[in-house]
Protein backbone atom coordinates (compact mmCIF):
# COMPACT_ATOMS: atom_id res chain seq x y z
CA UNK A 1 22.11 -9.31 13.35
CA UNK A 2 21.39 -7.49 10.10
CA UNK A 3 18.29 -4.84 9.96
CA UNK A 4 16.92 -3.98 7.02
CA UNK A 5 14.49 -1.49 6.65
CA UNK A 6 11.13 -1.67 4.34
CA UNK A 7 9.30 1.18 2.86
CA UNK A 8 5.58 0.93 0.60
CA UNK A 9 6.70 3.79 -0.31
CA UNK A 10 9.21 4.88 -3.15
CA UNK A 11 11.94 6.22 -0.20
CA UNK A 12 13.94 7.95 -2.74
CA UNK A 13 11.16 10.61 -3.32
CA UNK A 14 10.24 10.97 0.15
CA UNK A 15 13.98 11.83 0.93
CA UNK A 16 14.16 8.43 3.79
CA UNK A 17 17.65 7.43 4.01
CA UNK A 18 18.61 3.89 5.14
CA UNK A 19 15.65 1.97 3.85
CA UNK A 20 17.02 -1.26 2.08
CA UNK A 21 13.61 -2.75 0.16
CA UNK A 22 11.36 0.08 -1.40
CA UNK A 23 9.74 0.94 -5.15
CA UNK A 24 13.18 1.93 -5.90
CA UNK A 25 14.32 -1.14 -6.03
CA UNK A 26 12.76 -1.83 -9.36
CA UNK A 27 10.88 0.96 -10.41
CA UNK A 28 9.21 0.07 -13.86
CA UNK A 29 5.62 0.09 -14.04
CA UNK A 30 5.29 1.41 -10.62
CA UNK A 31 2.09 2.99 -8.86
CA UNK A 32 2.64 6.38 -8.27
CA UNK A 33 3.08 7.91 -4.81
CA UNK A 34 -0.58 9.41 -4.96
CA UNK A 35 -1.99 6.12 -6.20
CA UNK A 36 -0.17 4.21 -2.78
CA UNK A 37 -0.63 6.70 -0.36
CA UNK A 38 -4.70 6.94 -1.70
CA UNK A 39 -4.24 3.00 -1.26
CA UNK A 40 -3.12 3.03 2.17
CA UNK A 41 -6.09 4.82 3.25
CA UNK A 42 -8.93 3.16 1.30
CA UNK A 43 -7.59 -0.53 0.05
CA UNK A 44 -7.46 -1.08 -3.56
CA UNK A 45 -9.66 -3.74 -5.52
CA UNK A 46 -8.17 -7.35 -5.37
CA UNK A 47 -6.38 -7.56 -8.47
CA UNK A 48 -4.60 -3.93 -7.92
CA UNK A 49 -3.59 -5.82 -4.50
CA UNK A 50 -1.99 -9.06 -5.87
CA UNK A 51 -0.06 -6.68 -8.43
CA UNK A 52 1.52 -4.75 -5.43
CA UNK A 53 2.07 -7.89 -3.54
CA UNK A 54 4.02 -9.04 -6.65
CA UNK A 55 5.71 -6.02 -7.38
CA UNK A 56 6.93 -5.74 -3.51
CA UNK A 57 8.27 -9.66 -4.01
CA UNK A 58 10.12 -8.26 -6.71
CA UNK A 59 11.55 -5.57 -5.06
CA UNK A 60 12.86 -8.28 -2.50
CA UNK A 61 14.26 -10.19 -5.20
CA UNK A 62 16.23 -7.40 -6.30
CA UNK A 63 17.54 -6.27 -2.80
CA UNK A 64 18.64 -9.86 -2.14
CA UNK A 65 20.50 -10.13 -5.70
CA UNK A 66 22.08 -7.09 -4.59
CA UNK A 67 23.14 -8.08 -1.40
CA UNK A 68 24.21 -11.45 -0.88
CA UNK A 69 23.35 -12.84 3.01
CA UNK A 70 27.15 -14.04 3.09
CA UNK A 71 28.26 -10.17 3.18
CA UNK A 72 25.18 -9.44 4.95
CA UNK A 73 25.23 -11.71 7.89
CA UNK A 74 28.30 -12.17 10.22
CA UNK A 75 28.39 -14.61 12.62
CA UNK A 76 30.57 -12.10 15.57
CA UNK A 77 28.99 -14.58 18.81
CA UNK A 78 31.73 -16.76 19.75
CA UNK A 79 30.62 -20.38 19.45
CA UNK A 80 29.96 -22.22 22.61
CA UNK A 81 29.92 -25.55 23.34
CA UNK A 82 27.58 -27.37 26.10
CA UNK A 83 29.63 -27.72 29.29
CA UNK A 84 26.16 -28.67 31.68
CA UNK A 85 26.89 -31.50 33.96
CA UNK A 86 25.05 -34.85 33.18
């Protein structure tokens, strides 16, 4: 099973390690970090809201370009078959 870690925030400048989706992922035209943390604590009007939605389905986008589910995803559980009585 593959984890992968999401951050609002741009991780790079807040020094997280390990986060796989983030602001960093495609960073033109970006809020700054003052703008989303004063976000997070008093929402932002609608519009400003579907533009972060987009951005963070864009982020997404990138990641999975970047990292295709076939090197991603391993199938390790040995396959079993049904062996219940009938």
């Amino acid at each position: 099973m593959a984890l992968i870690r999401v951050c609002a925030f741009p991780a790079s400048r807040l020094g997280y390690e390990g986060i796989g989706i983030s602001p960093d992922c495609n960073p033109e035209n970006r809020a700054t970090p003052r703008e989303l943390f004063n976000w997070a604590l008093e929402p932002a009007e609608d519009h400003i809201l579907d533009k972060l939605f987009e951005d963070g389905y864009s982020d997404a986008a990138v990641w999975a370009k970047q990292n295709p589910v076939e090197e991603i995803v391993q199938d390790d559980q040995p396959h079993m078959e049904n062996d219940a009585v009938s």
